[in-house]
PDB file of N, CA and C in Angstrom:
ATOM      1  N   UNK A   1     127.282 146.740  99.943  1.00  0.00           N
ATOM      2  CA  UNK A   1     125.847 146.585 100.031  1.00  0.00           C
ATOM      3  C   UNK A   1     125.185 147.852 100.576  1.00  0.00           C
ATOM      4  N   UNK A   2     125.967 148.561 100.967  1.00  0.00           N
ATOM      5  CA  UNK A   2     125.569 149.913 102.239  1.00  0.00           C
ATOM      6  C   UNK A   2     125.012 150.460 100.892  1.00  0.00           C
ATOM      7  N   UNK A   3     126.161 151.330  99.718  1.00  0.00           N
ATOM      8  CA  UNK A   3     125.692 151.664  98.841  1.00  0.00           C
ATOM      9  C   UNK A   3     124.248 151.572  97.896  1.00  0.00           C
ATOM     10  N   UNK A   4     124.090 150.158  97.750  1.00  0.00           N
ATOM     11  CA  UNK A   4     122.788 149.510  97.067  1.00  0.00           C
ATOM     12  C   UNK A   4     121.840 149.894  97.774  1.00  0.00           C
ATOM     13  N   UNK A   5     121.901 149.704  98.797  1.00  0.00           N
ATOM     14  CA  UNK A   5     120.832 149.869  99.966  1.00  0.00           C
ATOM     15  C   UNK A   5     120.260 151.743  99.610  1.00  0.00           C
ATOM     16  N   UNK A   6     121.288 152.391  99.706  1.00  0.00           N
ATOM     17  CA  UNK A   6     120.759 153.835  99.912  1.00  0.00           C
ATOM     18  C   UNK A   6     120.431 154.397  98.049  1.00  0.00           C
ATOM     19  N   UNK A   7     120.967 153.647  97.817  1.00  0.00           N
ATOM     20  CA  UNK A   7     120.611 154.080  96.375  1.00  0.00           C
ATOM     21  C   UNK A   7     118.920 153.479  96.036  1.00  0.00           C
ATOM     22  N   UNK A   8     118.643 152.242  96.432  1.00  0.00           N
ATOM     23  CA  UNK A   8     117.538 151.685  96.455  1.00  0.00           C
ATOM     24  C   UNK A   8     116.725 152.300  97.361  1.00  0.00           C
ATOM     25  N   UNK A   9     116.700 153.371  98.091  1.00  0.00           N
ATOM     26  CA  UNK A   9     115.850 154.517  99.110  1.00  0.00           C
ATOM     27  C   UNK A   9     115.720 155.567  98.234  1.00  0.00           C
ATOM     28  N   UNK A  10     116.792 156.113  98.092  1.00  0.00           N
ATOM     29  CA  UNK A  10     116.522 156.979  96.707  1.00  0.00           C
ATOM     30  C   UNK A  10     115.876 157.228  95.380  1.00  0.00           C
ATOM     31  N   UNK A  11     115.889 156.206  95.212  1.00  0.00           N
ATOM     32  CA  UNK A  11     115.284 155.388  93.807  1.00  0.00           C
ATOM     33  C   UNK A  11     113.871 154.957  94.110  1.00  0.00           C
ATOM     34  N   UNK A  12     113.500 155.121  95.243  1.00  0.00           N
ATOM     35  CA  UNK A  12     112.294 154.780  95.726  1.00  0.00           C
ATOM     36  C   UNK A  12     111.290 155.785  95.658  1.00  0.00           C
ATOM     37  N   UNK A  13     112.027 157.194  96.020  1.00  0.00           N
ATOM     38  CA  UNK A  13     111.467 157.736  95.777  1.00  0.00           C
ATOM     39  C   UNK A  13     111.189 158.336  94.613  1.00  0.00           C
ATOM     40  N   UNK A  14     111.439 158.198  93.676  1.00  0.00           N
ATOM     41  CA  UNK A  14     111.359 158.629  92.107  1.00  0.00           C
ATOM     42  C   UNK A  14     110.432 158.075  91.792  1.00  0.00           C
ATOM     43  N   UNK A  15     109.765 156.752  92.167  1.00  0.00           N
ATOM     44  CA  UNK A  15     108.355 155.894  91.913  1.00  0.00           C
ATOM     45  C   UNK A  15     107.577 156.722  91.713  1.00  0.00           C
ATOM     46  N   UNK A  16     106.860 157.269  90.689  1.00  0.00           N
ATOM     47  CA  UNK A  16     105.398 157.675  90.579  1.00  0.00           C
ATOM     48  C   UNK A  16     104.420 157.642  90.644  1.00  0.00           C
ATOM     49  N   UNK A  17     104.449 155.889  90.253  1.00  0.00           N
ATOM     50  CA  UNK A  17     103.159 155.009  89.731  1.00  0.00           C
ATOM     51  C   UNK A  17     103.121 154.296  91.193  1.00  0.00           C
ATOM     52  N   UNK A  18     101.805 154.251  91.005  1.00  0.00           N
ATOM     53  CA  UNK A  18     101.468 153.396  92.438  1.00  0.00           C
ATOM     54  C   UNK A  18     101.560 151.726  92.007  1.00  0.00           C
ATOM     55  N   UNK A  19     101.524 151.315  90.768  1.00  0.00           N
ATOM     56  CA  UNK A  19     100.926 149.973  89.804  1.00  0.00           C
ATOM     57  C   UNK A  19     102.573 149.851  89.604  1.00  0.00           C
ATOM     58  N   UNK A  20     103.512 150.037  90.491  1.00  0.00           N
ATOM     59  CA  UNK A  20     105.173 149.235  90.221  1.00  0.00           C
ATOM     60  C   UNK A  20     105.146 147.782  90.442  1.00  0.00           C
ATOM     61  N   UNK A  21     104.890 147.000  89.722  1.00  0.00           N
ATOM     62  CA  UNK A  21     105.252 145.784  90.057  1.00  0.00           C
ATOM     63  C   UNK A  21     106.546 144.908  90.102  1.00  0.00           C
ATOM     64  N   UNK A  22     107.285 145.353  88.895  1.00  0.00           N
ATOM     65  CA  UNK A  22     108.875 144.405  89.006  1.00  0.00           C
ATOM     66  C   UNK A  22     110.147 145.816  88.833  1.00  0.00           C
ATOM     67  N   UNK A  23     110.751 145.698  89.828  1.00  0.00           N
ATOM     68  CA  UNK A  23     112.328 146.278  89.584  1.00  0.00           C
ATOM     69  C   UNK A  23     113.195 145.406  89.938  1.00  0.00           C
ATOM     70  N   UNK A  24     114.277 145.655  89.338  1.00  0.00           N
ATOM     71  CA  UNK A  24     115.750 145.432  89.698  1.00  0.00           C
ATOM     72  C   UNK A  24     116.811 146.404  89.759  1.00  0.00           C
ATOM     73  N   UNK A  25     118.080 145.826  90.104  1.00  0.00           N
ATOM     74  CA  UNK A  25     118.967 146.810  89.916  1.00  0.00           C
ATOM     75  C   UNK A  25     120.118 146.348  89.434  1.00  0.00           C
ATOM     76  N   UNK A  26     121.344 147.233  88.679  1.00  0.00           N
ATOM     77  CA  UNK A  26     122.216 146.533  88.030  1.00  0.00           C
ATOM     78  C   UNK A  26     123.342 147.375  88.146  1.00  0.00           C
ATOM     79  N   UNK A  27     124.798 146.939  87.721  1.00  0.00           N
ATOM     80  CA  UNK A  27     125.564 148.112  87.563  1.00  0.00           C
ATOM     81  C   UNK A  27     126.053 147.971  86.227  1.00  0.00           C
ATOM     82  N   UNK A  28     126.398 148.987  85.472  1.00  0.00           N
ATOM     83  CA  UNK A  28     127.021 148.952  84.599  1.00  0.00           C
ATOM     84  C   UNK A  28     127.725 150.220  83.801  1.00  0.00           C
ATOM     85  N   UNK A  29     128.877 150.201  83.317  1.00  0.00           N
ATOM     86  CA  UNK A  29     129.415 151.424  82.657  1.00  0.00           C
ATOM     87  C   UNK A  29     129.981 152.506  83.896  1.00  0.00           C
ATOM     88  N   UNK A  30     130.095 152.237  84.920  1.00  0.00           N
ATOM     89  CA  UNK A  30     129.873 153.347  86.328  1.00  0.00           C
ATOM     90  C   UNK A  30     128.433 153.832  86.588  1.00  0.00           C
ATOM     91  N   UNK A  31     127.626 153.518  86.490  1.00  0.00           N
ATOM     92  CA  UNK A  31     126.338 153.734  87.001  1.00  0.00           C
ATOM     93  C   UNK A  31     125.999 152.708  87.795  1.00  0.00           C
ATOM     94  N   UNK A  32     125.059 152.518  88.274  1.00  0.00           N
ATOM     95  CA  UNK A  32     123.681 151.777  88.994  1.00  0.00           C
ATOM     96  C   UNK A  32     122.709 152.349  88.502  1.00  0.00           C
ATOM     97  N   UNK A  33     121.879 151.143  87.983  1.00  0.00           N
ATOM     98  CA  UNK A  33     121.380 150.907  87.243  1.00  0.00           C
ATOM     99  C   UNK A  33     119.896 150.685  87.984  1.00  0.00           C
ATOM    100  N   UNK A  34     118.473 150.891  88.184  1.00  0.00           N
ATOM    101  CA  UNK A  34     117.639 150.637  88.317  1.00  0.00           C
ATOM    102  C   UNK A  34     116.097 150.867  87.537  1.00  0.00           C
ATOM    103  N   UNK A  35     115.714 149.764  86.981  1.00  0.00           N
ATOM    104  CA  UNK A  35     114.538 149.367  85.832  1.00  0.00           C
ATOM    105  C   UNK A  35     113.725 148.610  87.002  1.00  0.00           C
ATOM    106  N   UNK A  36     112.624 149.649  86.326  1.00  0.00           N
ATOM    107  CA  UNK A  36     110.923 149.723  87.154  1.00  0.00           C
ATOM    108  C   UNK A  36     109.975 149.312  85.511  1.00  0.00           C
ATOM    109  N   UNK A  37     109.242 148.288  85.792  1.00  0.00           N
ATOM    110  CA  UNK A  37     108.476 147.896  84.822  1.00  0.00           C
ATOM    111  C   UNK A  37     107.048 148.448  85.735  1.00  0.00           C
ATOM    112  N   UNK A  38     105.951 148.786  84.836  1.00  0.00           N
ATOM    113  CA  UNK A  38     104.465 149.177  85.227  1.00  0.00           C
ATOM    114  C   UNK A  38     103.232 148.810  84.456  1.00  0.00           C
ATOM    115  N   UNK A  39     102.992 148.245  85.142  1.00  0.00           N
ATOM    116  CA  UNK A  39     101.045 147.759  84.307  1.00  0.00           C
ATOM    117  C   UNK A  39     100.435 149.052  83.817  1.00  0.00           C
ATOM    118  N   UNK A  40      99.881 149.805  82.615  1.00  0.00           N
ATOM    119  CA  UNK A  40      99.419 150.913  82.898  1.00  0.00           C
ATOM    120  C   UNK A  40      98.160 150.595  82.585  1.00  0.00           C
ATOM    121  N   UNK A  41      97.478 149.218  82.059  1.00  0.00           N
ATOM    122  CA  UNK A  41      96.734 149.075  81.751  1.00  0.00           C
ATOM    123  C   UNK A  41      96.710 147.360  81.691  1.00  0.00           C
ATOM    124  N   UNK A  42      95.678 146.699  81.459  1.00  0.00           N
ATOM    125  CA  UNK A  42      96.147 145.486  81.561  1.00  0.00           C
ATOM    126  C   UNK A  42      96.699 144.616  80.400  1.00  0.00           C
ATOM    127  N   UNK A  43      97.420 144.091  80.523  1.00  0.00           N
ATOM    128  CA  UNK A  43      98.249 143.662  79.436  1.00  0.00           C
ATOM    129  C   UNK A  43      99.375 144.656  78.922  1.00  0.00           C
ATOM    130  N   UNK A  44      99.788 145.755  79.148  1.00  0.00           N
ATOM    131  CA  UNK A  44      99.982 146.960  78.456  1.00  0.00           C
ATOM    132  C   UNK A  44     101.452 147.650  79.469  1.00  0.00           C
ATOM    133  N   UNK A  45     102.711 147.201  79.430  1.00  0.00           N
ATOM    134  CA  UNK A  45     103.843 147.287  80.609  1.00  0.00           C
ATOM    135  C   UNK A  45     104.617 148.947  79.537  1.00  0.00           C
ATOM    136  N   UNK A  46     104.850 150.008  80.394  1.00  0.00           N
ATOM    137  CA  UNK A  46     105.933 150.594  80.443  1.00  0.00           C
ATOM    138  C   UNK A  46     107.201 150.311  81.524  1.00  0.00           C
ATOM    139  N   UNK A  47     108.077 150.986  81.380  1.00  0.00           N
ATOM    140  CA  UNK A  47     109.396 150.214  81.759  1.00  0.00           C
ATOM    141  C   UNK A  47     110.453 151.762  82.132  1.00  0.00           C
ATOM    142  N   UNK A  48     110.934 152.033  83.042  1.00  0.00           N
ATOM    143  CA  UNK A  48     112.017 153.058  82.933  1.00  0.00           C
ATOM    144  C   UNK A  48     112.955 152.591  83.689  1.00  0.00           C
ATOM    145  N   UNK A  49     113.704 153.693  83.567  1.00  0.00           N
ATOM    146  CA  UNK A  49     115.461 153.145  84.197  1.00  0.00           C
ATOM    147  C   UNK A  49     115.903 154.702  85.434  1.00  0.00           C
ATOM    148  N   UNK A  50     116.164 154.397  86.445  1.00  0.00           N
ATOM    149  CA  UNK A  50     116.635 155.159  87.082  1.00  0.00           C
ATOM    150  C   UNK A  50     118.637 155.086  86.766  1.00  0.00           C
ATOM    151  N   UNK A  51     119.190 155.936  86.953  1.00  0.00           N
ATOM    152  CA  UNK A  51     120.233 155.687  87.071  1.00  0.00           C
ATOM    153  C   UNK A  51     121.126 157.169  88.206  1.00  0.00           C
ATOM    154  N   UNK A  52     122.333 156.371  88.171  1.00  0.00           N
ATOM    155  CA  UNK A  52     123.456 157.291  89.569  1.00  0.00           C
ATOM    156  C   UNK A  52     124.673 156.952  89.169  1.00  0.00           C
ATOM    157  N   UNK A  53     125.266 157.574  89.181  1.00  0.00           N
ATOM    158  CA  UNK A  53     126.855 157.301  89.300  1.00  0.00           C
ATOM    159  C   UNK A  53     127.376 156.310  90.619  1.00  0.00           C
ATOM    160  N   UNK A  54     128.237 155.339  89.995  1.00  0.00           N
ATOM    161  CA  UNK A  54     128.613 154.876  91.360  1.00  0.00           C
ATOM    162  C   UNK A  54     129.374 155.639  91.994  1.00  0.00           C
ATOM    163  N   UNK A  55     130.460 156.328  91.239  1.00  0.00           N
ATOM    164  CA  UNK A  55     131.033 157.753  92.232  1.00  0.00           C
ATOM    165  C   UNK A  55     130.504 158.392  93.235  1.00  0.00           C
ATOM    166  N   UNK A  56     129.561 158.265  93.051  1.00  0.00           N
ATOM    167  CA  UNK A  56     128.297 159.335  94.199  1.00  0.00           C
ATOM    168  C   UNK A  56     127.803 158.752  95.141  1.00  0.00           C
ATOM    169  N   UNK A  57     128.144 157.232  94.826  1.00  0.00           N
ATOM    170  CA  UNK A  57     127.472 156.659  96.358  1.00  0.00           C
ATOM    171  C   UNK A  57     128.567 155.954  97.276  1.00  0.00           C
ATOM    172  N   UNK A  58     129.819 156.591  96.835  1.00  0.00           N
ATOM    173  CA  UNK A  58     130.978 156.621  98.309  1.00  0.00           C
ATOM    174  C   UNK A  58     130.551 157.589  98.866  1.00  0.00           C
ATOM    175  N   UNK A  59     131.491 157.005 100.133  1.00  0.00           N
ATOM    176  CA  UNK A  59     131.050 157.955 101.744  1.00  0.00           C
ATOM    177  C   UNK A  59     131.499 159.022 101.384  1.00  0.00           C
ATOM    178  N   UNK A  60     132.413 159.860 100.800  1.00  0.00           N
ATOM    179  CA  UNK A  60     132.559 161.086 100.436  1.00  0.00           C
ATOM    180  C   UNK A  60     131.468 161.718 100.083  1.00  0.00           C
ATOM    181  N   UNK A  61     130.903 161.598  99.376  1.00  0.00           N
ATOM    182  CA  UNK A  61     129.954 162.577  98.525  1.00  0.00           C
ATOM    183  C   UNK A  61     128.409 162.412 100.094  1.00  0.00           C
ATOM    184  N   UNK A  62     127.864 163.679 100.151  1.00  0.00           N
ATOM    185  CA  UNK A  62     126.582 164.032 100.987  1.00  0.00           C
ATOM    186  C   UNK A  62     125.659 163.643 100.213  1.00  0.00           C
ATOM    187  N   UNK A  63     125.243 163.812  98.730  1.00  0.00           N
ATOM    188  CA  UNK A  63     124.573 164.269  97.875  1.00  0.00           C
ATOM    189  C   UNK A  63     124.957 163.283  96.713  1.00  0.00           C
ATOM    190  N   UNK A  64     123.708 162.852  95.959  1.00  0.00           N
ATOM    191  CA  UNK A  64     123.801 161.899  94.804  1.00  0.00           C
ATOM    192  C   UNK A  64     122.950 162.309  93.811  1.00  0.00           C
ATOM    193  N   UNK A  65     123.355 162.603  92.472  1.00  0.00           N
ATOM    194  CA  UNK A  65     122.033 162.990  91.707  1.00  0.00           C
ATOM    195  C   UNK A  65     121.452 161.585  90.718  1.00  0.00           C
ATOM    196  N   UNK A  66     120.268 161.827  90.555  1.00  0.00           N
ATOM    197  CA  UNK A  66     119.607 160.760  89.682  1.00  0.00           C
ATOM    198  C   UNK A  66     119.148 161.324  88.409  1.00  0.00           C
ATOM    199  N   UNK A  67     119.086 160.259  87.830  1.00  0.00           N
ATOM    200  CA  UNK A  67     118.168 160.852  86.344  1.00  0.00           C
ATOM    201  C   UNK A  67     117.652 159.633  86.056  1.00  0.00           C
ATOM    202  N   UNK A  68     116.353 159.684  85.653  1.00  0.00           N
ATOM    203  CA  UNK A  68     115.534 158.965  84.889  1.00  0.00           C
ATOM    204  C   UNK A  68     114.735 159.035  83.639  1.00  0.00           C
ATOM    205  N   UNK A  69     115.120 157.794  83.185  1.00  0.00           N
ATOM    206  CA  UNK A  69     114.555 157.679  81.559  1.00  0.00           C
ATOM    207  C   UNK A  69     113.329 156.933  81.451  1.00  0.00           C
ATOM    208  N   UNK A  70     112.195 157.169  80.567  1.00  0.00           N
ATOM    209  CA  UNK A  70     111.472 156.303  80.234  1.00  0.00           C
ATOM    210  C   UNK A  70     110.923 155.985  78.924  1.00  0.00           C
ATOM    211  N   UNK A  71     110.448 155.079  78.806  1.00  0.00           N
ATOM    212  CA  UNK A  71     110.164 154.335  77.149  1.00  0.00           C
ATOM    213  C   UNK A  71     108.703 154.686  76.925  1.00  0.00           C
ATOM    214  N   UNK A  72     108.371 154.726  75.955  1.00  0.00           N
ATOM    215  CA  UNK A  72     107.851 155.192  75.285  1.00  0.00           C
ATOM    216  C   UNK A  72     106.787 154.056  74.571  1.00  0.00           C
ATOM    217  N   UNK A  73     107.364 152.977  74.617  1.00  0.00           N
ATOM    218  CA  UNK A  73     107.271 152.090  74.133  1.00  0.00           C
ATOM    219  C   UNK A  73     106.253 150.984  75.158  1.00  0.00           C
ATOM    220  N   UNK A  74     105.205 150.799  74.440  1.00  0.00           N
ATOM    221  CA  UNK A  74     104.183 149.567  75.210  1.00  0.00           C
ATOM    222  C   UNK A  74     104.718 148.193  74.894  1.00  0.00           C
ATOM    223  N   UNK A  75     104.392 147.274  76.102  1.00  0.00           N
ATOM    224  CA  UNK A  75     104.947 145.967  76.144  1.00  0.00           C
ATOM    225  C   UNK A  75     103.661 145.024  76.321  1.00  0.00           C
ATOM    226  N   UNK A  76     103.779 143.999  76.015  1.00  0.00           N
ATOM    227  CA  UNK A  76     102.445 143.122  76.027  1.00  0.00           C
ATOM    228  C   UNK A  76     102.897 142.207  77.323  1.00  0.00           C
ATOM    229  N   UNK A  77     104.163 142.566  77.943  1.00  0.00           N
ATOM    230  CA  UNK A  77     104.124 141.416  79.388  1.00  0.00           C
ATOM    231  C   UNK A  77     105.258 142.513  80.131  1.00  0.00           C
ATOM    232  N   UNK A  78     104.922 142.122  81.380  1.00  0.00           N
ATOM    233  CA  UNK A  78     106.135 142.620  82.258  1.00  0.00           C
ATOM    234  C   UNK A  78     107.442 142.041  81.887  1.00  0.00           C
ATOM    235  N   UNK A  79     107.695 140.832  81.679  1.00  0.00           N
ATOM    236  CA  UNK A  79     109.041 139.807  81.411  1.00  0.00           C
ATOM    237  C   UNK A  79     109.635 140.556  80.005  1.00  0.00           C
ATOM    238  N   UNK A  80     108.646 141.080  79.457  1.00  0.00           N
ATOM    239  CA  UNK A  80     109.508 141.762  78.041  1.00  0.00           C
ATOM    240  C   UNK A  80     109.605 142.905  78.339  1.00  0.00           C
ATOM    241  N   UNK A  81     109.171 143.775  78.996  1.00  0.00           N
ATOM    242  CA  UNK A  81     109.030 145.412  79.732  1.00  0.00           C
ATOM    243  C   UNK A  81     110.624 145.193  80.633  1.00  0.00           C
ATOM    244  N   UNK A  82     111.039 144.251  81.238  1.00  0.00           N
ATOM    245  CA  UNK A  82     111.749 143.960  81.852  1.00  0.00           C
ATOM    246  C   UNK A  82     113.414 143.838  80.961  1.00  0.00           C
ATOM    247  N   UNK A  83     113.397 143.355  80.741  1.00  0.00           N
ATOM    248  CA  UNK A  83     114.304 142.627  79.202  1.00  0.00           C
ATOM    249  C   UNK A  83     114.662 143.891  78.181  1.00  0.00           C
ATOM    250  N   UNK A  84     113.897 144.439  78.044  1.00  0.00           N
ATOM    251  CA  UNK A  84     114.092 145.930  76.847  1.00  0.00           C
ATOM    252  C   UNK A  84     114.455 146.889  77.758  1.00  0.00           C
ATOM    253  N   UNK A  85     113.674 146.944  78.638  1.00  0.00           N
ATOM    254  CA  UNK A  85     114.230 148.074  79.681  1.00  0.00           C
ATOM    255  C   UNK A  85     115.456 147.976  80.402  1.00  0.00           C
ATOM    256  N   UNK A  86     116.087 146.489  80.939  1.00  0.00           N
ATOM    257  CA  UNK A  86     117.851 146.488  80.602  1.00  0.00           C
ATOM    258  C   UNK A  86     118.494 146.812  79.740  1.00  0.00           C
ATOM    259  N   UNK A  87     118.065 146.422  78.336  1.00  0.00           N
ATOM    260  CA  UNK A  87     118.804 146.699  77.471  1.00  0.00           C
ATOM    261  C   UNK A  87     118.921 148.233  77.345  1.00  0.00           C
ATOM    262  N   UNK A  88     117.481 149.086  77.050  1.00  0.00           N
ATOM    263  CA  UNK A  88     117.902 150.476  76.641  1.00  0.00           C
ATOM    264  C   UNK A  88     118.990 151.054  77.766  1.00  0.00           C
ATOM    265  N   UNK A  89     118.896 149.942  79.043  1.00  0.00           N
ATOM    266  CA  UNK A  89     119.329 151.020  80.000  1.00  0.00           C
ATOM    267  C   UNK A  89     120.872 151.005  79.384  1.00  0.00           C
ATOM    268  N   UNK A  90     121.507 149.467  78.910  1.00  0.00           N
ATOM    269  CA  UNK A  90     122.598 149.440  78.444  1.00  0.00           C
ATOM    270  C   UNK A  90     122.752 150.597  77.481  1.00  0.00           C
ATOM    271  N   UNK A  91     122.178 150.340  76.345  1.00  0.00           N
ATOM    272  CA  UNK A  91     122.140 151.259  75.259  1.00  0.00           C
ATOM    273  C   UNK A  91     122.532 152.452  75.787  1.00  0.00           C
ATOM    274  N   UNK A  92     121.883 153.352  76.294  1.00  0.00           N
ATOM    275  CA  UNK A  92     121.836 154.490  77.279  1.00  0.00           C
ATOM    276  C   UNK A  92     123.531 154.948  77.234  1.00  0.00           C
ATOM    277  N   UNK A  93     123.896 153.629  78.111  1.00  0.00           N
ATOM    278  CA  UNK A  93     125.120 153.670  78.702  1.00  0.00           C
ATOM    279  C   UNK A  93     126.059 153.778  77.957  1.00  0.00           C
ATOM    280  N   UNK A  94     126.227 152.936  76.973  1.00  0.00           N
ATOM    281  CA  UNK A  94     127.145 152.651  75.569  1.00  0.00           C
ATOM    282  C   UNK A  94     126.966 153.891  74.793  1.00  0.00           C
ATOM    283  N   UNK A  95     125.629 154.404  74.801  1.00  0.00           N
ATOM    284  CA  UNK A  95     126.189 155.941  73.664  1.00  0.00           C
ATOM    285  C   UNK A  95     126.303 156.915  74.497  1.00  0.00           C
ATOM    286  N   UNK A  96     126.759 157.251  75.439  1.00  0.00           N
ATOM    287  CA  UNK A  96     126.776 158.061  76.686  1.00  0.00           C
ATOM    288  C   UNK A  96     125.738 159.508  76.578  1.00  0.00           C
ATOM    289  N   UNK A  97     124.392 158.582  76.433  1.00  0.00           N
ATOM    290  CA  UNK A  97     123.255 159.077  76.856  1.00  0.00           C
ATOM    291  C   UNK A  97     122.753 159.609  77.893  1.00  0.00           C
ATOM    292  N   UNK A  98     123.222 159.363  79.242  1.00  0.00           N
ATOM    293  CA  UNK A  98     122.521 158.883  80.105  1.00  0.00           C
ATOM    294  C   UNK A  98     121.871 160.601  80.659  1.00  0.00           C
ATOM    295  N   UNK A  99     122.840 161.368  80.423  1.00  0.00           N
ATOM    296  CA  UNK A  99     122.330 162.750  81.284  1.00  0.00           C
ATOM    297  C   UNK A  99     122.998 163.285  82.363  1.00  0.00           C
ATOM    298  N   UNK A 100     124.299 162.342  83.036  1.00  0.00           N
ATOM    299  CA  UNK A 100     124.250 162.829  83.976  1.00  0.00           C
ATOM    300  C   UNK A 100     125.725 163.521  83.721  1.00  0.00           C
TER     301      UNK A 100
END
């Protein structure tokens, strides 16, 4: 949980938008996984994915790098901004997209 915890500080700060209303976090593929959905307008949700290696968040390592993705793509609800934005994050993962 120590891990989640500092990764979720980290990831905090990558927030841009002041209008964050729903995240979670996930693991998958060796990453951690974190999807930020955003109102940018009303009715109108973008969605991105932070991600980290879980390698990087043992006590060994000082230093963790992040990368973040975002869509492009408008959503007509947070619950579907939410839902696509797991998935690409999967996607991401499966074609070893991710960047890092």
């Amino acid at each position: 949980m120590h891990n989640a915890l500092r990764f979720a500080r980290l990831a905090s700060n990558c927030r841009e938008s002041k209008h964050v209303t729903a995240d979670f976090s996930f693991e998958d593929g060796g990453y951690l996984i974190e999807v930020y959905a955003s109102e940018v307008q009303p009715g109108q949700w973008k969605v991105r994915s932070v991600f980290q290696r879980l390698s990087d968040l043992d006590d060994e390592h000082d230093t963790a790098a992040l990368i973040r993705h975002e869509s492009d793509v408008i959503f007509e609800s947070m619950p579907h901004a939410m839902l696509a934005g797991r998935e690409q994050a999967k996607q991401l993962v499966r074609s070893g997209s991710v960047g890092l």
